[in-house]
Protein backbone atom coordinates (compact mmCIF):
# COMPACT_ATOMS: atom_id res chain seq x y z
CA UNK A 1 -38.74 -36.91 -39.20
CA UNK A 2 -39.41 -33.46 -38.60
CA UNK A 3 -40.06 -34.27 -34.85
CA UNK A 4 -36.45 -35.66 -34.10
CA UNK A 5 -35.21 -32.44 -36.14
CA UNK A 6 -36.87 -30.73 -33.38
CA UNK A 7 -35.66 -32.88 -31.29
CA UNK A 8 -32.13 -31.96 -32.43
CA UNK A 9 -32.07 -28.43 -32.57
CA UNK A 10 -33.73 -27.82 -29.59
CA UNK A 11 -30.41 -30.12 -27.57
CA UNK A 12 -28.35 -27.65 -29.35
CA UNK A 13 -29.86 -24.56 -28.18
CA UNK A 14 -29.56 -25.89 -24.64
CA UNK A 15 -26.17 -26.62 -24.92
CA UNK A 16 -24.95 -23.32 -26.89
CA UNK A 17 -27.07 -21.45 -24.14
CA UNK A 18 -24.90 -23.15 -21.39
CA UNK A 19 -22.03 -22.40 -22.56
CA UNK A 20 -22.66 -19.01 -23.69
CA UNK A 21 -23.90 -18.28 -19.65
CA UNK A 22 -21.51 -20.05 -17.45
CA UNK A 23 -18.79 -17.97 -17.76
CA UNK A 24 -20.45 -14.97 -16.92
CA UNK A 25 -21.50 -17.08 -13.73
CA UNK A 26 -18.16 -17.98 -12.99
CA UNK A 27 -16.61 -14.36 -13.32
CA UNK A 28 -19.15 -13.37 -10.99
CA UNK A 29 -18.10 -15.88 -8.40
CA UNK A 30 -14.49 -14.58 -8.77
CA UNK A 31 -15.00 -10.98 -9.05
CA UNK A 32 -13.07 -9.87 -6.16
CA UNK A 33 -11.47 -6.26 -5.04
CA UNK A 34 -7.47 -6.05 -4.78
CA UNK A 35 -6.64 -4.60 -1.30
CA UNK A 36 -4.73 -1.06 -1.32
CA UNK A 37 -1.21 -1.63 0.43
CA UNK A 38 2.03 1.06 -0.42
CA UNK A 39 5.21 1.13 1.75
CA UNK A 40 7.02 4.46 2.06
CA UNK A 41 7.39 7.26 4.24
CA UNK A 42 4.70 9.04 5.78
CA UNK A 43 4.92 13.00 6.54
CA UNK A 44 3.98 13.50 10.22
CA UNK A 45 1.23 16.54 10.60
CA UNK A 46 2.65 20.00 11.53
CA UNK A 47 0.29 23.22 11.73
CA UNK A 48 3.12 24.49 9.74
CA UNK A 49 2.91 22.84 6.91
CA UNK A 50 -0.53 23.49 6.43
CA UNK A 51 0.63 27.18 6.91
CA UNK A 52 2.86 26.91 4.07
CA UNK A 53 0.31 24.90 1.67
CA UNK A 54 2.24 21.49 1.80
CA UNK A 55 -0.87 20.17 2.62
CA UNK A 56 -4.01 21.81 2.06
CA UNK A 57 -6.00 20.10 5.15
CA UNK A 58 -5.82 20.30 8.64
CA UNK A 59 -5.26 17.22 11.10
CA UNK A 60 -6.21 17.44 15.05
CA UNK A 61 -2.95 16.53 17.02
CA UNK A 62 -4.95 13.58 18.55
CA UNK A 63 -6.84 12.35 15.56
CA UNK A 64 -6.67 8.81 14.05
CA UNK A 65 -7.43 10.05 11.18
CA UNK A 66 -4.85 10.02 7.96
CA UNK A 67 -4.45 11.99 4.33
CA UNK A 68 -4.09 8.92 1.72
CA UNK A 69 -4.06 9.97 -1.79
CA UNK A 70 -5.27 6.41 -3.07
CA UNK A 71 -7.84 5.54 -0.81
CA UNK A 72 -11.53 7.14 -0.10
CA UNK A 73 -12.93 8.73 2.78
CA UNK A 74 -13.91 7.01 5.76
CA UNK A 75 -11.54 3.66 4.34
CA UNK A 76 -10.33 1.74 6.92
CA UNK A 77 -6.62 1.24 6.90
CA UNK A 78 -3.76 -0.46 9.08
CA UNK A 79 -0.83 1.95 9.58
CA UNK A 80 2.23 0.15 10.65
CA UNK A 81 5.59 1.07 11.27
CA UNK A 82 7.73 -1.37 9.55
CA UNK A 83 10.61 -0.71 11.66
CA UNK A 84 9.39 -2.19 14.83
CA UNK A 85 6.10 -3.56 13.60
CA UNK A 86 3.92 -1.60 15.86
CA UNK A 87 0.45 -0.81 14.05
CA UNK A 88 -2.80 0.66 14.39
CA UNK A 89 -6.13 1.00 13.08
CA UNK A 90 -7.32 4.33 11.52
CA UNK A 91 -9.78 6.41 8.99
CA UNK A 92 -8.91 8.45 5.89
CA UNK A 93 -10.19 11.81 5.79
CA UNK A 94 -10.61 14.02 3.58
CA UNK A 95 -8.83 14.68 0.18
CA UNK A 96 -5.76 16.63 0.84
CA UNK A 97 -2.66 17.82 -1.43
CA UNK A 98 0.61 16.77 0.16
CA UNK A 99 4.35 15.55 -0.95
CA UNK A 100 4.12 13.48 -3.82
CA UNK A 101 6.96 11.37 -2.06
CA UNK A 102 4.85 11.05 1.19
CA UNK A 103 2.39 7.90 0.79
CA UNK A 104 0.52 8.94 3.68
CA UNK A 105 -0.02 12.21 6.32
CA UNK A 106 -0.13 11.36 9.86
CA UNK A 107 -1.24 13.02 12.86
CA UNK A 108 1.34 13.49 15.86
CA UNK A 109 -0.47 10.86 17.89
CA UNK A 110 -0.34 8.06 15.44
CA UNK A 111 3.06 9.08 15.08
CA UNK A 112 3.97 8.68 19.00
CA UNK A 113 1.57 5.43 19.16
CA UNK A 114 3.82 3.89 16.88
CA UNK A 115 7.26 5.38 17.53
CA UNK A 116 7.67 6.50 14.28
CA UNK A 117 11.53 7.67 14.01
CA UNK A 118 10.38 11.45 12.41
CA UNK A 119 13.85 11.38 10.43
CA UNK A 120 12.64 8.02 8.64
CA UNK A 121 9.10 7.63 9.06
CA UNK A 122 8.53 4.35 7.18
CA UNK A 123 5.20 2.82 7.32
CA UNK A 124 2.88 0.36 5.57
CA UNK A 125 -0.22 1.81 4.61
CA UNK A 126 -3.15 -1.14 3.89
CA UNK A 127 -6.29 -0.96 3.14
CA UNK A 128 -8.91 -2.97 5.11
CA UNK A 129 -11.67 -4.75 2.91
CA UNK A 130 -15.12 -4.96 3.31
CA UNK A 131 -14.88 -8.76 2.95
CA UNK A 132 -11.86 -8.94 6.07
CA UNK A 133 -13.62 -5.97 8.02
CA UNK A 134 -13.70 -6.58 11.92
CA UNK A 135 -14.30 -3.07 12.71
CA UNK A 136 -17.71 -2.99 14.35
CA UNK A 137 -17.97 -0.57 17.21
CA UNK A 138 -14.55 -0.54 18.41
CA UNK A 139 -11.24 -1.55 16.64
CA UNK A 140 -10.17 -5.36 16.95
CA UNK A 141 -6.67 -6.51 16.89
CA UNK A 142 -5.33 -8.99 14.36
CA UNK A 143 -4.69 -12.30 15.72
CA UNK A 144 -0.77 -12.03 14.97
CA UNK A 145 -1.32 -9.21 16.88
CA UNK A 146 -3.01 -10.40 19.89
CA UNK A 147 -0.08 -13.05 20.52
CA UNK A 148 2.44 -9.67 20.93
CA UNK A 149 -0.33 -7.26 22.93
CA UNK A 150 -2.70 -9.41 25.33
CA UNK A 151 -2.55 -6.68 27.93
CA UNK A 152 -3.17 -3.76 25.30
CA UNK A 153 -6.14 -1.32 26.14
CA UNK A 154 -8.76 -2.03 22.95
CA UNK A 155 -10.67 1.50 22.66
CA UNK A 156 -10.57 3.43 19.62
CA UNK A 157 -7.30 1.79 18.03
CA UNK A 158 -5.49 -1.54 18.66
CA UNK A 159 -1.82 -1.22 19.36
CA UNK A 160 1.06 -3.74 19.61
CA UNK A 161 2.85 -3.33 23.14
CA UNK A 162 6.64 -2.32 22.15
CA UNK A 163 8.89 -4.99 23.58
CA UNK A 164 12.70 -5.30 24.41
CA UNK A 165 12.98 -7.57 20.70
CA UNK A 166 11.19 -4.68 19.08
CA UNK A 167 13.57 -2.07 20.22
CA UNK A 168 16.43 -4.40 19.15
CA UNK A 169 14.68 -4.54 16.02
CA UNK A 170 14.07 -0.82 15.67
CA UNK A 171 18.05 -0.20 16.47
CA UNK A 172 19.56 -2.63 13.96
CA UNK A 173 17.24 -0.81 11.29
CA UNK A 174 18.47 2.12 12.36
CA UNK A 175 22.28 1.44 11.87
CA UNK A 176 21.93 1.87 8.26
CA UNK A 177 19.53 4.12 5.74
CA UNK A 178 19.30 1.65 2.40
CA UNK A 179 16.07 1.73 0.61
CA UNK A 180 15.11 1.29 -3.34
CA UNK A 181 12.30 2.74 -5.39
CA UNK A 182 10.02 -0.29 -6.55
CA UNK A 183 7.88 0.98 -9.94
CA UNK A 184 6.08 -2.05 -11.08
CA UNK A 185 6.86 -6.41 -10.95
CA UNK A 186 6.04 -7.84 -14.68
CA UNK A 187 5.38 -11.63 -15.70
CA UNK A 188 7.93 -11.09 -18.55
CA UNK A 189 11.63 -10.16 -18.32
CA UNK A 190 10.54 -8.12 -21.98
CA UNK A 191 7.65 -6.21 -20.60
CA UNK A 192 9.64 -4.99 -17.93
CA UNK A 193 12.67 -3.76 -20.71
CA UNK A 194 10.15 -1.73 -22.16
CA UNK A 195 9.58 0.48 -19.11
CA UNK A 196 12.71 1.07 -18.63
CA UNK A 197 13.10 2.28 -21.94
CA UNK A 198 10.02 4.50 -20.99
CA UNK A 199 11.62 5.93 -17.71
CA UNK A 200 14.69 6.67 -19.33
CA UNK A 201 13.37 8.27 -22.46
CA UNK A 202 10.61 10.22 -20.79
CA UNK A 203 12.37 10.86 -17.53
CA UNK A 204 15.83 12.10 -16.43
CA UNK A 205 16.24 9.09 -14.75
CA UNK A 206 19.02 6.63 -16.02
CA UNK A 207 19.30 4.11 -13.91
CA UNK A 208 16.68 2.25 -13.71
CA UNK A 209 17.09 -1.53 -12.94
CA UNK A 210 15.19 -4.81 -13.51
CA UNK A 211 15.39 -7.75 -10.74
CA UNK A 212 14.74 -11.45 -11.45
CA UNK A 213 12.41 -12.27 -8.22
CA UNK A 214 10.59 -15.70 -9.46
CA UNK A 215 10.52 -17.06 -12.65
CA UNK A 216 7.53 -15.12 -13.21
CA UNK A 217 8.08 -11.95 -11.54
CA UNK A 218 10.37 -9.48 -12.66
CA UNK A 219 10.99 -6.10 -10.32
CA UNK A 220 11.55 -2.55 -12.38
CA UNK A 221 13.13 -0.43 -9.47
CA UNK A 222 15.35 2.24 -8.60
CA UNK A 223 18.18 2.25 -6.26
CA UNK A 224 19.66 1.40 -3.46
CA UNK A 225 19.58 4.59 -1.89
CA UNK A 226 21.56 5.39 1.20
CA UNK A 227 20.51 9.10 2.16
CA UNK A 228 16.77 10.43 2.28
CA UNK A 229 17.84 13.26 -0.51
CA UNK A 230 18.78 11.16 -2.79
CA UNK A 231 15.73 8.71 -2.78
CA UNK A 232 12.99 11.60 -2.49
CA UNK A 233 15.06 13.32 -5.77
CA UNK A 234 14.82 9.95 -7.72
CA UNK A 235 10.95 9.48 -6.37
CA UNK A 236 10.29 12.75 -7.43
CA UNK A 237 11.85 12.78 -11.02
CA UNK A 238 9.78 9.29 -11.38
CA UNK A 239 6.23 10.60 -10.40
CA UNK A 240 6.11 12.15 -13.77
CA UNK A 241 4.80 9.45 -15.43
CA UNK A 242 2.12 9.14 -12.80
CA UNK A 243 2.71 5.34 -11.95
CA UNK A 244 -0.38 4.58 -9.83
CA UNK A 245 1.44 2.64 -6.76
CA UNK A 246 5.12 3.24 -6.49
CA UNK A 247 6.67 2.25 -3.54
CA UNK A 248 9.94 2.47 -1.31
CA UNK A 249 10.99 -0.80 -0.02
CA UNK A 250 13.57 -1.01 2.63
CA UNK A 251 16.47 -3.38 1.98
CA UNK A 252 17.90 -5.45 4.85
C-alpha cells in the first residue's frame, strides 16, 4: 500500500515538474530581438552646424558613418532613400545631440551616394541584426538589391545603380510634399482613444487622428502635412511626451 502511494506521488512530481519547466524552455526558444527601423528625415552633416551646437559631434565629409539616437555604436544599419530606393550600408558612431525632428545625421557622401534631395531628405533608417548580419569583411548587397546593381563596385558600402525608373520615381515624389506624423499602431480602437486624449491634454496638439489599418491595427497619427514647417512644428510639439519611435511616413 504504501509502495503504490509512492508510486503515486512520485508520477505527480514528474508531471508538475514538466509543466512547471517547459515554458521557460519554450520562451527561450522564442526570445528574439525586434529590429530598429524609423522613417523620417535625416539632417545632412555641415561643419556649421557643429559650429553652432546643433550637433555636438563631428562627421568626416567622406565617412559612412551616421549619428542615430536609438541605436549603439558600431550598429550596423541600412540607410535608404525612400524616394528612389537607393541604399547603403553604414556604422553608427558616436552619441551625438542633434534635431529632435532629424531621425538620423548623415555625412555629405552618404548623402550624394544616395541622391538625397537636401530640401526633403527622407530616409529609412534599419537596423541590421546579429541573426541577418552578412557584414563580414566587406559590405554585401541584399539580394533585392543585387537584381537592380549587378555591375555595382562592392568595397566599403553596397549601392543600388540609379536607373531611368528610379529617376521617374524620384520626380513623381517630388511633385508633391504630403507626409503624416505616425505616433504609435494599437490592437484596440480604445487603447488608441486614450492617447489621443493624452496628446491633447498634455500637448498643444489638437488634432490628433486615429486610422483603422486591419482589424487589429489601429494608427494614432498626425497630419497630412504639405510644407516641411508645418510637420517639423507638429513633430516638435509631440516629442514632449518622449514617444520612443515616432515616425514620418510619406503619403502617396
Amino acid at each position: 500500500m504504501h509502495f503504490r502511494n509512492f508510486i503515486l506521488i512520485a508520477v505527480i512530481t514528474l508531471f508538475t515538474h514538466c509543466a512547471t519547466t517547459s515554458p521557460s524552455i519554450n520562451n527561450k526558444k522564442n526570445t528574439f530581438k525586434e529590429v530598429f527601423s524609423n522613417r523620417g528625415f535625416a539632417l545632412i552633416y555641415d561643419l556649421k552646424y557643429y559650429n553652432e551646437g546643433l550637433v555636438t559631434k563631428k562627421i568626416e565629409e567622406r565617412s559612412l558613418i551616421i549619428f542615430q539616437k536609438n541605436l549603439k555604436i558600431n550598429t550596423h544599419v541600412k540607410v535608404t532613400n525612400i524616394l528612389n530606393n537607393k541604399s547603403l550600408i553604414a556604422k553608427v558612431g558616436k552619441s551625438s545631440n542633434y534635431p529632435l525632428f532629424n531621425n538620423s545625421v548623415l555625412s555629405k557622401r552618404i548623402a550624394d551616394e544616395l541622391n538625397l534631395d537636401y530640401d526633403e531628405p527622407y530616409v529609412e533608417i534599419k537596423e541590421i541584426s546579429e541573426n541577418s548580419m552578412f557584414i563580414a569583411k566587406k559590405a554585401k548587397m541584399y539580394e533585392e538589391e543585387r537584381n537592380v546593381a549587378t555591375t555595382a563596385p562592392v568595397k566599403d558600402i553596397s549601392i543600388n545603380d540609379l536607373n531611368k525608373t528610379d529617376t521617374n520615381i524620384e520626380k513623381k515624389h517630388k511633385q508633391q510634399f504630403f507626409y503624416e506624423i505616425k505616433i504609435a499602431d494599437f490592437y484596440f480602437n480604445d487603447t488608441a482613444k486614450v492617447m489621443v486624449d493624452r496628446i491633447v491634454n498634455e500637448t498643444q496638439i489638437t488634432n490628433a487622428k486615429i486610422k483603422k489599418m486591419t482589424k487589429e491595427k489601429y494608427r494614432v497619427y498626425l497630419g497630412p502635412f504639405t510644407n516641411i514647417k508645418s510637420l517639423q512644428k507638429s513633430f516638435n510639439d509631440i516629442s514632449i511626451l518622449n514617444f520612443e519611435n515616432i515616425e514620418i511616413i510619406k503619403n502617396d
